[in-house]
Protein backbone atom coordinates (compact mmCIF):
# COMPACT_ATOMS: atom_id res chain seq x y z
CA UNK A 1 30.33 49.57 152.65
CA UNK A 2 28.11 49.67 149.19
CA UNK A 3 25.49 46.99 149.01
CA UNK A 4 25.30 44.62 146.24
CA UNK A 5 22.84 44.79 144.01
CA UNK A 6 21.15 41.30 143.89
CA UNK A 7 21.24 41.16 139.80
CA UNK A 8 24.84 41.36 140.13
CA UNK A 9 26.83 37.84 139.35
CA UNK A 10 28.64 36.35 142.48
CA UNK A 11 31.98 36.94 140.35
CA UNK A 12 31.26 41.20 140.79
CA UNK A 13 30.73 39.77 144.84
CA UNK A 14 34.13 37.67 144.40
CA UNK A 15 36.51 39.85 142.24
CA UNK A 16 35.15 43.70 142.68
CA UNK A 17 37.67 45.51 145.85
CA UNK A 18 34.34 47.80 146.08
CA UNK A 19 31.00 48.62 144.04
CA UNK A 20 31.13 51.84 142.26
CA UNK A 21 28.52 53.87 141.16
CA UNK A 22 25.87 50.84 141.65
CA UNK A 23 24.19 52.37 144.56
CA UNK A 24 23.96 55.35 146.88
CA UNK A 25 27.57 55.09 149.47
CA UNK A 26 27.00 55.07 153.12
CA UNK A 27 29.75 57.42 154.15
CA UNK A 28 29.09 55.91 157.93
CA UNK A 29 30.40 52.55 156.78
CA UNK A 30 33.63 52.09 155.16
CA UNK A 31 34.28 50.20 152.45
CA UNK A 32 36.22 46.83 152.36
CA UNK A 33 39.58 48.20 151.92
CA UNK A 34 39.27 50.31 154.74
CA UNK A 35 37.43 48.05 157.11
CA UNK A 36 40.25 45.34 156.54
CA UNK A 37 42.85 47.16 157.70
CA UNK A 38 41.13 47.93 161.27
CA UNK A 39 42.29 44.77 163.05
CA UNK A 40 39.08 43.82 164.75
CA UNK A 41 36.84 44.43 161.89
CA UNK A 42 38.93 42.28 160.19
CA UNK A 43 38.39 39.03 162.80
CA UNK A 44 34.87 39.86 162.89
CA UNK A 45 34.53 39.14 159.12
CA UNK A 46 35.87 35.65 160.15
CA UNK A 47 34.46 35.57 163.37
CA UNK A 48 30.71 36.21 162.42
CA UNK A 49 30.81 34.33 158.88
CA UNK A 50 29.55 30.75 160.53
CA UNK A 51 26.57 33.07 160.67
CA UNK A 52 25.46 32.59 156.90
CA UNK A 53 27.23 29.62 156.33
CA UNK A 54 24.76 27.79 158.55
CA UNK A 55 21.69 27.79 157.01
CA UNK A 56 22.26 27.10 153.55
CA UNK A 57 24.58 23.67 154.52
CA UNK A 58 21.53 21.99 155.36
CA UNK A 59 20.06 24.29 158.35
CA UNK A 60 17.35 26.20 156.81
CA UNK A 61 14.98 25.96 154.44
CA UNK A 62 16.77 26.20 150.99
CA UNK A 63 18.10 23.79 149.87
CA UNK A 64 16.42 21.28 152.71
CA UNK A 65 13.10 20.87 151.70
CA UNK A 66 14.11 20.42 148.37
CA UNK A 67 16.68 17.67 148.61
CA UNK A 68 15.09 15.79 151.57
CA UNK A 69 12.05 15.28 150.10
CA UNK A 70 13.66 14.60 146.58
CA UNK A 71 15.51 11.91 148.66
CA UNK A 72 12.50 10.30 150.47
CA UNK A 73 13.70 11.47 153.97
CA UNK A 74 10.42 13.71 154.23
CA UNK A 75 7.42 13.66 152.50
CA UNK A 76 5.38 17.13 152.24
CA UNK A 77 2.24 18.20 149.75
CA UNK A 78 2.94 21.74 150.30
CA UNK A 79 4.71 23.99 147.58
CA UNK A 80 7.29 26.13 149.58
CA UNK A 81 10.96 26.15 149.36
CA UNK A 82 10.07 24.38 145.56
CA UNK A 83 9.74 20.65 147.40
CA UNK A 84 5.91 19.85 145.76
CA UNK A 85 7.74 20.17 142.02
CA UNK A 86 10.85 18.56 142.84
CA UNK A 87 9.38 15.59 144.47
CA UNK A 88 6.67 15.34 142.47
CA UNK A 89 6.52 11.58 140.68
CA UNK A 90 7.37 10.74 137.59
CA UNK A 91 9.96 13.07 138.58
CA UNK A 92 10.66 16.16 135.88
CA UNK A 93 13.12 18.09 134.55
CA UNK A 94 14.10 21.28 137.63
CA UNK A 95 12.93 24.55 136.21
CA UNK A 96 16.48 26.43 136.41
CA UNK A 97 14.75 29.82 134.98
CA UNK A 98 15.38 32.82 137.12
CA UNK A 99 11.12 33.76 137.02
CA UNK A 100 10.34 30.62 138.39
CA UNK A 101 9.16 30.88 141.84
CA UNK A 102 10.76 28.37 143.13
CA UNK A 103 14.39 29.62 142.07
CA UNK A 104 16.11 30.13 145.17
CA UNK A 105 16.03 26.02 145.57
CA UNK A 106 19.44 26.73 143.69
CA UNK A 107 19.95 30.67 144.59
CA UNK A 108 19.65 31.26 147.74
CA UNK A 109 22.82 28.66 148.39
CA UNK A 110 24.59 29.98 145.52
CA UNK A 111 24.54 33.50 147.02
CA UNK A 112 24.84 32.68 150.48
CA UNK A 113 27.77 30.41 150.35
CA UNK A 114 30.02 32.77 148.36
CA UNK A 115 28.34 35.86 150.18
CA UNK A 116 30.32 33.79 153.31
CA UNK A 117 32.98 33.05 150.91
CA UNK A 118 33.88 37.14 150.31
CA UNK A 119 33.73 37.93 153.96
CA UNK A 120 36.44 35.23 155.19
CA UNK A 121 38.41 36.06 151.80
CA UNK A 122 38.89 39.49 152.89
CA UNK A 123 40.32 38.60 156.04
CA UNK A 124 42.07 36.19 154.44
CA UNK A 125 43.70 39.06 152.45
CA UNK A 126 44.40 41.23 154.96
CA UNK A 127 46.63 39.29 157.11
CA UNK A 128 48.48 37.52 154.10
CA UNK A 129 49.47 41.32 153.40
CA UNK A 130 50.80 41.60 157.00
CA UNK A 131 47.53 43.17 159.53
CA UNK A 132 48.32 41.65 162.96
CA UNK A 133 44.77 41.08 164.98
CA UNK A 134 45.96 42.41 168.12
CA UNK A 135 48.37 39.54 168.79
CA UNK A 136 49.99 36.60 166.92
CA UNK A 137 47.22 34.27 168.72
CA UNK A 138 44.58 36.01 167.29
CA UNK A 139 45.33 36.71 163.97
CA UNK A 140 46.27 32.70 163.61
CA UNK A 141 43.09 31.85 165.22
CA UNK A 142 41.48 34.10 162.12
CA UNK A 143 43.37 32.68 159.80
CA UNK A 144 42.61 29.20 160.51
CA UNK A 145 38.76 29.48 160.72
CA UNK A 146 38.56 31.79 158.11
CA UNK A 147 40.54 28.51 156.34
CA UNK A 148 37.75 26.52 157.66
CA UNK A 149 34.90 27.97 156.61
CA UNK A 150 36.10 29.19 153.07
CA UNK A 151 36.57 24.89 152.93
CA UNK A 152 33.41 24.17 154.06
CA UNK A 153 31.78 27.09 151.77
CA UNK A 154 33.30 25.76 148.94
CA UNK A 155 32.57 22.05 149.44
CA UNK A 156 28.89 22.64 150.01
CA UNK A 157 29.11 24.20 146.38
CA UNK A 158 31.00 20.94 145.22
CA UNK A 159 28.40 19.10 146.94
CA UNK A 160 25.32 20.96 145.59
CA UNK A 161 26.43 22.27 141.95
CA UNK A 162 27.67 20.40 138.88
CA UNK A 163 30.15 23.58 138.75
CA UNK A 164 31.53 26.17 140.60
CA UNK A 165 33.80 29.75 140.66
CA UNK A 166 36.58 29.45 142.79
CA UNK A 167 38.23 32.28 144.03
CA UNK A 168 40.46 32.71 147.16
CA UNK A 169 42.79 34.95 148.85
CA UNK A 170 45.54 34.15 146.42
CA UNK A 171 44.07 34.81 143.21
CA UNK A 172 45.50 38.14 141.69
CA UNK A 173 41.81 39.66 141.14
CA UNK A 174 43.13 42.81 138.78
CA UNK A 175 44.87 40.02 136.66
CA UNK A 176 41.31 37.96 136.45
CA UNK A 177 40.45 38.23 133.03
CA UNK A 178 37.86 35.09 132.29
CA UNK A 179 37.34 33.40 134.89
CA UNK A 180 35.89 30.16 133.88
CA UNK A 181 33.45 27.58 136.08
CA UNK A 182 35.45 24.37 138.30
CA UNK A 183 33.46 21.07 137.84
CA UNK A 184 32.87 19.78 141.14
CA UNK A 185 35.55 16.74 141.72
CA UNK A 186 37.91 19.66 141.52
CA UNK A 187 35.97 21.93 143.59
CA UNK A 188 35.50 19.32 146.48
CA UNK A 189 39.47 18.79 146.15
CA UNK A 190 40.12 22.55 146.60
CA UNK A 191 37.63 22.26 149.58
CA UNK A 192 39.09 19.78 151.19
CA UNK A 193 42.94 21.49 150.86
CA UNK A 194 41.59 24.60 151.76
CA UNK A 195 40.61 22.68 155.14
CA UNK A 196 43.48 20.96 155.32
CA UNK A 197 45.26 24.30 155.18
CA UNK A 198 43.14 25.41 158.07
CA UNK A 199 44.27 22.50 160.11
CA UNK A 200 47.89 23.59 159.56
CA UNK A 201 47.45 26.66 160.24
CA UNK A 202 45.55 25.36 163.56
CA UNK A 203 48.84 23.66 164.50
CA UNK A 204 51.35 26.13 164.85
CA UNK A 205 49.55 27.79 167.63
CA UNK A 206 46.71 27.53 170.67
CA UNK A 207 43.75 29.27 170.81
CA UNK A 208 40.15 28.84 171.66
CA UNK A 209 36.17 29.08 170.51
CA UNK A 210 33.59 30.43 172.76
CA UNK A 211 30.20 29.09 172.90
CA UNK A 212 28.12 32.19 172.10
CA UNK A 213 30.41 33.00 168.67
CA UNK A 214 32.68 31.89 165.80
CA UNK A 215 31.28 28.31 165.36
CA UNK A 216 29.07 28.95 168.44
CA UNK A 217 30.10 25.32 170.34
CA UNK A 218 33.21 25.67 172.51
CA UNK A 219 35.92 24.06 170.94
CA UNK A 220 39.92 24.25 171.81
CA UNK A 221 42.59 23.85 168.68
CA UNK A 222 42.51 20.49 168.93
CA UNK A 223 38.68 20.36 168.60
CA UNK A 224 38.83 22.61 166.03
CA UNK A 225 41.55 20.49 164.09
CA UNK A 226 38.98 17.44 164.44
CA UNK A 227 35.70 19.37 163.45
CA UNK A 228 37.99 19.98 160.03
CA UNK A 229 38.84 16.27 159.34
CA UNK A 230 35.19 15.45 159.63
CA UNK A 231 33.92 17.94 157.55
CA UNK A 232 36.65 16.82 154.98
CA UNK A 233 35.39 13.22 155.69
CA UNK A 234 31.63 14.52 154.56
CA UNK A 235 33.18 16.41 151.50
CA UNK A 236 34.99 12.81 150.30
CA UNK A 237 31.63 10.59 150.58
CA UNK A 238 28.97 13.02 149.77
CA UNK A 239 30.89 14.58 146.55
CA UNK A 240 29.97 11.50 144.73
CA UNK A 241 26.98 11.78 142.04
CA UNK A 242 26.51 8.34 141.41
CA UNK A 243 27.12 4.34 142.62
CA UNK A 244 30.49 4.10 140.49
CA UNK A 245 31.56 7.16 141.56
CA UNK A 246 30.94 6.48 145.65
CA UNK A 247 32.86 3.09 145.49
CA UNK A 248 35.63 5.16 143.58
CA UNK A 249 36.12 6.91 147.32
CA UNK A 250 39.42 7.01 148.97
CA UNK A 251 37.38 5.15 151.59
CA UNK A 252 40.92 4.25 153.54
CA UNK A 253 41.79 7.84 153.80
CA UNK A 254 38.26 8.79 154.64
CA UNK A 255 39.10 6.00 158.05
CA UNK A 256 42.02 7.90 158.32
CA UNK A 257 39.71 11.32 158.89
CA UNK A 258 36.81 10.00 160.81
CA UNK A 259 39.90 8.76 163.25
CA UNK A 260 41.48 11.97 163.36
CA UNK A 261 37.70 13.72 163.37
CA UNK A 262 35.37 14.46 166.33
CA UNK A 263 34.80 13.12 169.34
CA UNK A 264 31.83 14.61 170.64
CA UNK A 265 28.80 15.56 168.73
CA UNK A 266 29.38 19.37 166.83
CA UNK A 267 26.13 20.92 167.85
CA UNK A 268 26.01 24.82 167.96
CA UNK A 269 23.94 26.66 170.76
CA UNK A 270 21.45 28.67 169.24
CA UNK A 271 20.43 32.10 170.16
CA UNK A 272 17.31 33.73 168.95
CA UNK A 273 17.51 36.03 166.58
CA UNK A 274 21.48 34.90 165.83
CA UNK A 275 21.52 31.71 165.25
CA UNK A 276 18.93 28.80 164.67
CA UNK A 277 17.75 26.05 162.48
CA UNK A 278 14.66 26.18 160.64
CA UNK A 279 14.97 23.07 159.18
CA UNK A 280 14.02 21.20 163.02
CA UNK A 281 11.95 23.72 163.38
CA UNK A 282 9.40 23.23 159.76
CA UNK A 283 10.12 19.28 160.54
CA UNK A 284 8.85 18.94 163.95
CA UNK A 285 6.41 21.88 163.99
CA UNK A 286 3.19 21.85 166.15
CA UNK A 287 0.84 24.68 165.97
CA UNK A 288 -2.87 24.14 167.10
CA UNK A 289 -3.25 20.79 165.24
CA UNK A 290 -1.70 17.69 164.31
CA UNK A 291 2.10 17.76 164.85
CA UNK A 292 4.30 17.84 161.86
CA UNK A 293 2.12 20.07 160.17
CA UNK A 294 4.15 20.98 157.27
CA UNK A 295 6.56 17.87 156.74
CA UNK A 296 6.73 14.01 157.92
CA UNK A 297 9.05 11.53 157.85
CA UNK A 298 8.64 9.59 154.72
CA UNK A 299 7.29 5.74 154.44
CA UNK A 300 10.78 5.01 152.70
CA UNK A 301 12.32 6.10 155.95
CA UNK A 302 10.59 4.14 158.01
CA UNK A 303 9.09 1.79 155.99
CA UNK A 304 11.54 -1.15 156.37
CA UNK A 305 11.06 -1.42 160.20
CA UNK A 306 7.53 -2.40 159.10
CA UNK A 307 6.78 -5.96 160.40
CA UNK A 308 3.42 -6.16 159.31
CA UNK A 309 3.46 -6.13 155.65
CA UNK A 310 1.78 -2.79 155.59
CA UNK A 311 5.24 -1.10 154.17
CA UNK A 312 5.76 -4.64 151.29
CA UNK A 313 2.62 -3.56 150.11
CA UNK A 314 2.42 0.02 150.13
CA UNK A 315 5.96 -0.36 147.68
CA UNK A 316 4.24 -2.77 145.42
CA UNK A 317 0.44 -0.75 145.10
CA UNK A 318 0.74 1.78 141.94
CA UNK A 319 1.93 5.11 143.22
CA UNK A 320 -1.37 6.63 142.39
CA UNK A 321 -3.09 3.78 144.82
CA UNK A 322 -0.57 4.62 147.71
CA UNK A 323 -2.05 5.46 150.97
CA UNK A 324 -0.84 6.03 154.71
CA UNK A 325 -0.72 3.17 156.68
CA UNK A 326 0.19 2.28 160.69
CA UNK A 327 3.52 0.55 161.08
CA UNK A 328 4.53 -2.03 163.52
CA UNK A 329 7.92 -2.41 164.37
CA UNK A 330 9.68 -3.77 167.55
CA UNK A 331 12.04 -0.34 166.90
CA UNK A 332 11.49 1.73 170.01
CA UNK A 333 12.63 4.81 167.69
CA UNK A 334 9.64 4.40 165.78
CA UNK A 335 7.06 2.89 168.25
CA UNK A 336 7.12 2.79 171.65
CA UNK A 337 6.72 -0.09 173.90
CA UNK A 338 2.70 -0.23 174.50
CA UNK A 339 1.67 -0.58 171.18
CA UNK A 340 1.47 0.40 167.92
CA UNK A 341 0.29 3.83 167.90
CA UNK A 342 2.31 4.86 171.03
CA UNK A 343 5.34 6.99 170.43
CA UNK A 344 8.80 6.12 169.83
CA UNK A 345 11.47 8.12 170.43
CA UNK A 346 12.36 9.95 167.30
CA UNK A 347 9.06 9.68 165.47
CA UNK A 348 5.28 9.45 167.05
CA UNK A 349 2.36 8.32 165.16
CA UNK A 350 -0.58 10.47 164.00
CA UNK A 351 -3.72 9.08 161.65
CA UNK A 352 -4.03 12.92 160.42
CA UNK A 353 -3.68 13.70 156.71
CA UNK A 354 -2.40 17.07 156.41
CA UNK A 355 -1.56 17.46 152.51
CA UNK A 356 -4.34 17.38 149.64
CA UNK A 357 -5.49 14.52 148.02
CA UNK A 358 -5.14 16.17 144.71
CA UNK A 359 -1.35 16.05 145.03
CA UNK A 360 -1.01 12.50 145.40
CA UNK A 361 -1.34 10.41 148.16
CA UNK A 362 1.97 8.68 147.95
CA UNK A 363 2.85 11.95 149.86
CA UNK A 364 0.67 11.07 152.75
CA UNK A 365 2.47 9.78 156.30
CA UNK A 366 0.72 9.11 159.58
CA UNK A 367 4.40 9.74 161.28
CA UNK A 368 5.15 13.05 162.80
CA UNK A 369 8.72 14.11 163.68
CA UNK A 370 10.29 14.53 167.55
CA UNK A 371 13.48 13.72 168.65
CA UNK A 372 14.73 17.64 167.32
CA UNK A 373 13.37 20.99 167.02
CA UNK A 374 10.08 20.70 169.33
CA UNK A 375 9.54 23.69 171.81
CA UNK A 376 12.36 26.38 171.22
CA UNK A 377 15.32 24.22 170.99
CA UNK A 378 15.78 25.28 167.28
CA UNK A 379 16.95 28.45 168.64
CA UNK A 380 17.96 28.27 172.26
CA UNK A 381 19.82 24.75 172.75
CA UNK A 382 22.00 22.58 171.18
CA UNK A 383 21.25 22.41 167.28
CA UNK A 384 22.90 18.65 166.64
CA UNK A 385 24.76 18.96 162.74
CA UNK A 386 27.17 16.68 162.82
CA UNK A 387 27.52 13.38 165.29
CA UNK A 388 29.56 10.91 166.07
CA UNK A 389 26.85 8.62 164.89
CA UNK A 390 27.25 10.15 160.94
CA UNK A 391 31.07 9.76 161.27
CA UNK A 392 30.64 6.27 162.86
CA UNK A 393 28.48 4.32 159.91
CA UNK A 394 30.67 6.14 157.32
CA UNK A 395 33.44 4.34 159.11
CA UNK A 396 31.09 1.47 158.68
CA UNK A 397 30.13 1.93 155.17
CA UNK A 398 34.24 2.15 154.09
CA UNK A 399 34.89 -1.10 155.96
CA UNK A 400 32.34 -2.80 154.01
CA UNK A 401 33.58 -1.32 150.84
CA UNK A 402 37.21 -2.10 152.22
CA UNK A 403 35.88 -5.87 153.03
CA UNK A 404 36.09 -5.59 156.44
CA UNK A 405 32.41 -6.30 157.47
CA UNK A 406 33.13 -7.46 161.03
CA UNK A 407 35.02 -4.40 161.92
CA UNK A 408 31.56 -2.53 160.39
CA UNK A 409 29.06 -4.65 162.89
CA UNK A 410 30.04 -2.92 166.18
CA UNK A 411 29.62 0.59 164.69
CA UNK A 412 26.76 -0.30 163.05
CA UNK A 413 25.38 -1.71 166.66
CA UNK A 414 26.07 1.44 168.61
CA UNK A 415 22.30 2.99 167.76
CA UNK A 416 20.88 0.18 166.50
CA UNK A 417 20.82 -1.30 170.03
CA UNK A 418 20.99 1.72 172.57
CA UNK A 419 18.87 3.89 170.74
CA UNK A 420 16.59 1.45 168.36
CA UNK A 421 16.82 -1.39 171.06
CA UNK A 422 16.92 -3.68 168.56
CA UNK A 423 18.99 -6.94 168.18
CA UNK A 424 22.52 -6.94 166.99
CA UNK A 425 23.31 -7.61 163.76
CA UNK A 426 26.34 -9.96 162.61
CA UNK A 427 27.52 -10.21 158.92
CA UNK A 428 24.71 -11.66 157.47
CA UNK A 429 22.54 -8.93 158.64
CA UNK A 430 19.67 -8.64 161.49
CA UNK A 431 19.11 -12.30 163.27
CA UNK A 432 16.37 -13.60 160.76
CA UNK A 433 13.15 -13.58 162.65
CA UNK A 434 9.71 -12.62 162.42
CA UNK A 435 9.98 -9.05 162.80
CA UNK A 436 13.44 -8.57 161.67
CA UNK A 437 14.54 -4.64 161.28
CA UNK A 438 15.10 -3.62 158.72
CA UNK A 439 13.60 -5.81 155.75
CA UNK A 440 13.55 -5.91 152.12
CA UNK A 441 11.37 -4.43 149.72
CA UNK A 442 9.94 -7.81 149.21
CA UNK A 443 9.96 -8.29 152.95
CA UNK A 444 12.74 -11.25 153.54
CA UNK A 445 15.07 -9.66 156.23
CA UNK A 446 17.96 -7.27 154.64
CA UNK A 447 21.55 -7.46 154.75
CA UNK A 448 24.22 -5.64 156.50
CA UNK A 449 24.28 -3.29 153.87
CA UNK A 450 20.55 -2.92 154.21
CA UNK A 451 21.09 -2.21 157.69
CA UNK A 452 23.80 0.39 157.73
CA UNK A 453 21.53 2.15 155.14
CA UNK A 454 18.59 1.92 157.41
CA UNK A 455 20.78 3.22 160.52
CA UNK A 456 22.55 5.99 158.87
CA UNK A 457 19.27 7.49 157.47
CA UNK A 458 17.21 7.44 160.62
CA UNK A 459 19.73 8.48 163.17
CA UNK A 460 20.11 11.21 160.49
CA UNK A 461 16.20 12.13 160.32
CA UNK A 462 16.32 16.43 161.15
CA UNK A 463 19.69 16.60 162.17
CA UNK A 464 20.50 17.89 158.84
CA UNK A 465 18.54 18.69 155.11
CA UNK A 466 20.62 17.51 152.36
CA UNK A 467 22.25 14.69 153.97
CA UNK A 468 19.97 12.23 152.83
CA UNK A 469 19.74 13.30 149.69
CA UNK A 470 23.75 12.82 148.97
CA UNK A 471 23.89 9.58 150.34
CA UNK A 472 20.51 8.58 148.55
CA UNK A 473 22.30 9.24 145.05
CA UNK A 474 25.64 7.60 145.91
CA UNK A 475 23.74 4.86 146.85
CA UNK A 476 21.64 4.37 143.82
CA UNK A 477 18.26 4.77 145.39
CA UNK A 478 17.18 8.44 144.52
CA UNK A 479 13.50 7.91 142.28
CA UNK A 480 14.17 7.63 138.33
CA UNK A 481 15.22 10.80 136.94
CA UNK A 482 15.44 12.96 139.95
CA UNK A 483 18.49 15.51 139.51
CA UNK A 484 21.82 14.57 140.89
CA UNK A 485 22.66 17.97 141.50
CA UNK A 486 21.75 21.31 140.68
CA UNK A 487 22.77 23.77 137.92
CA UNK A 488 24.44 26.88 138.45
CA UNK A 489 21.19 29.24 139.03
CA UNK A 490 19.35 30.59 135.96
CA UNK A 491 19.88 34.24 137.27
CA UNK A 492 23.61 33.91 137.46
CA UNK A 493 23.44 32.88 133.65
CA UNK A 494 21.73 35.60 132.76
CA UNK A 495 23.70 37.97 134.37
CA UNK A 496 26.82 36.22 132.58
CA UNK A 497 24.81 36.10 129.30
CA UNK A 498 25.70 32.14 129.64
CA UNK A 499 22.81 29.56 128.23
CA UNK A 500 20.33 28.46 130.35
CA UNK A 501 20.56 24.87 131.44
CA UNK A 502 19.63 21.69 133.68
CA UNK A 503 19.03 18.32 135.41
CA UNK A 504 16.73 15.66 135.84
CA UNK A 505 14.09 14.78 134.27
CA UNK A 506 13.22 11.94 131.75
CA UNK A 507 16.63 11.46 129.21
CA UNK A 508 17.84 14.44 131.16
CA UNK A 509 21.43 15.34 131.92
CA UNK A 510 22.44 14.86 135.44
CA UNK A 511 19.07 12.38 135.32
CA UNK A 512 19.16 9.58 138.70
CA UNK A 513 19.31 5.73 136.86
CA UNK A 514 16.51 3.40 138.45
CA UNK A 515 16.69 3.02 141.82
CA UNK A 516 18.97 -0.27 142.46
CA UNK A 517 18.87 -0.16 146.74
CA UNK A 518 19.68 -3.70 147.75
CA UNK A 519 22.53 -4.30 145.27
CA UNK A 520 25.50 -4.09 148.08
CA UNK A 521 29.00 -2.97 146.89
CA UNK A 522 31.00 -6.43 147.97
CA UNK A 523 29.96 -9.79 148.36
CA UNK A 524 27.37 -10.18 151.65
CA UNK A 525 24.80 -12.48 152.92
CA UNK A 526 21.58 -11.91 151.80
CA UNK A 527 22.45 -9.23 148.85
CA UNK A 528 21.22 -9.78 145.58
């Protein structure tokens, strides 16, 4: 096989059957044509693609730091992975130049998601034209995760990108002439097809996933078939860019997914070396001093569990005059049960500031990160990405928007009270009492809506990196101006001789309104 040449465009990745005459040939490795017609080097496309799929849908550093910290998840004063510009306030305009330093916030998912997307194609292609993988079992298997992750590939790009290529095993690539960018509604419905296809495919045989491989959890079909509709589920929530555009959801059909979707939490086993997540790794890191040493959880996080007036105040002091302060909360995820500055169990507290002054200290948090990546279990255990506690409030959040609060109270409960060990809440919200979680920006005790937002965001704290940051912009709370989503990368318009553009910003395209985060989306107690 010839490598690509990074300057190349992802179409030459996409649309070329093999490089020529852009770089030396190994004459040890065959090319694509000839690898895809050897059976097992055909599955192993498929079977070792989850491989760079995984860090660039919210797993690694790029796009994670970015978006989390543009979303208020995570707080950081450091400049890597291009999180100190982005969540910088005022916010700015995102430099989408290819010499800025900070570029692969939008390449490196660009490139790795259709770098995936070319692998699984291939395979894709070779057993449309007939290559059996050993057996009919095993080519179907191939054929439906290959399905699977070419969805999933090309939803994250609907998620992330205002546009999008889109390329698959069908397309007649001699015929391609001017091939022209997909805006993202359409993208996210060709994602979500393509997964649906991969669920059909699923059904007309058996087969199995081992652990240490393909999607590295064990799964049977029918676990597979599940993992799909909740991905889909994700795809039809997160697409949306703005408030109008997240109450335009098919929110019945996303119930009808999160029914049909997982049952047990899709967490794959890492390996060293194979598979991890640097993302719980940056967020919870201890080295020799203060723990989360590169990244906290942010004071909008956790803020609104704040009983003492420390978070009502810290909102209403100028940004400039912001400063880290101790929160007491009666939520045993945040604080445990001796006091104030004893740990909770997602999130421990620690008086050390670890970013500059000079940055702003409205980046500053005394919180440090625990419930995920501590030790070596971003590499050797469990990695949680998507749980049963995400599908649940989603379910919540569409029978809110469906008006069918009470149905929305018992999911909401689940983590609330096992994990939080808080009260329930009923319609109107958490029982209003003196220390009432979560409360309002003006500290009255918030509304159901206020409290599936709350829920959702903390039992979502490290178990993924741009999570927050899609929910934070459906729901109207990203900061003024921050980017909705990102522009196709400055060195892929080059390469097409394309203008330069992008998002955010002051009267920028693609700009975030003024944060609105109270307003609910039906009539409920307690909502403005």
């Amino acid at each position: 096989m010839r490598r690509i040449l990074p300057v190349l465009s992802v179409l030459t990745l996409l649309l070329a059957a093999a490089c020529q005459d852009l770089d030396v040939t190994n004459p040890n490795r065959p090319d694509r044509a000839r690898a895809t017609k050897q059976p097992t080097s055909a599955e192993s496309f498929v079977a070792t693609s989850f491989r760079t799929l995984w860090p660039v849908i919210g797993h690694d550093d790029y796009p994670s730091w970015a978006f989390s910290t543009m979303a208020n998840e995570v707080t950081s004063g450091f400049a890597d992975f291009g999180q100190l510009e982005l969540s910088a306030e005022p916010r700015s305009a995102w430099n989408n130049s290819p010499v800025n330093a900070r570029s692969n916030v939008a390449e490196t998912p660009w490139y790795g998601l259709y770098r995936t997307i070319s692998a699984v194609n291939d395979a894709l292609i070779a057993t449309d034209s007939g290559l059996v993988i050993v057996d009919s079992a095993r080519t179907l298997r191939t054929r439906a995760v290959g399905k699977f992750i070419q969805g999933v590939s090309y939803g994250y790009l609907g998620l992330y990108y205002d546009q999008a290529f889109v390329v698959d095993e069908k397309v007649a690539l001699d015929t391609l002439k001017n091939p022209q960018f997909t805006p993202y509604p359409a993208v996210t419905r060709i994602a979500i097809a393509q997964l649906d296809s991969a669920i059909a495919i699923a059904g007309r045989g058996n087969f199995t996933l081992p652990v240490d491989s393909w999607l590295f959890q064990a799964m049977n079909r029918d676990e597979f078939v599940r993992l799909a509709n909740s991905f889909a589920a994700r795809l039809m929530v997160y697409s949306a860019r703005t408030r109008a555009e997240r109450a335009a959801v098919n929110w019945a059909e996303v119930i009808r997914r999160i029914d049909a979707g997982v049952r047990t939490d899709f967490a794959p086993v890492g390996q060293p070396d194979i598979l991890w997540d640097d993302w719980k790794r940056l967020v919870a890191r201890v080295r020799t001093g203060p723990p989360s040493d590169f990244g906290r959880p942010s004071y909008w996080l956790l803020g609104p569990a704040d009983s003492a007036n420390g978070f009502v105040n810290w909102v209403a002091a100028p940004i400039e005059n912001r400063v880290a302060f101790q929160i007491r909360t009666k939520d045993r995820r945040i604080q445990g049960t001796t006091g104030p500055a004893s740990a909770g169990k997602y999130v421990g507290y620690n008086a050390s500031n670890i970013f500059a002054a000079s940055r702003g200290t409205y980046r500053f948090s005394h919180y440090f990160f625990r419930r995920y990546g501590t030790g070596t279990t971003w590499n050797t255990g469990p990695m949680p990405s998507l749980l049963l506690s995400e599908m649940d409030l989603l379910k919540a959040e569409a029978l809110i928007r469906l008006g069918r609060a009470a149905e929305a109270v018992p999911l909401i409960n689940r983590t609330r009270v096992a994990n939080g060990e808080l009260p329930p809440v009923t319609v109107e919200g958490p029982p209003n009492e003196a220390g009432c979680v979560p409360r309002k920006l003006n500290g009255q005790c918030g509304s159901l809506w206020d409290a599936l937002r709350y829920e959702k965001r903390i039992e979502g704290l490290g178990v993924s990196g741009v999570i927050a940051f899609m929910d934070a912009r459906g729901w109207q709370t990203l900061p003024a101006n921050t980017l909705i989503h990102l522009p196709v990368p400055g060195r892929e318009l080059a390469v097409l001789r394309l203008p330069l553009y992008t998002f955010g910003g002051p009267g920028g395209q693609g700009s975030a309104p003024a944060p609105d985060p109270e307003r609910c989306p039906v009539q409920l107690g307690r909502c403005p």
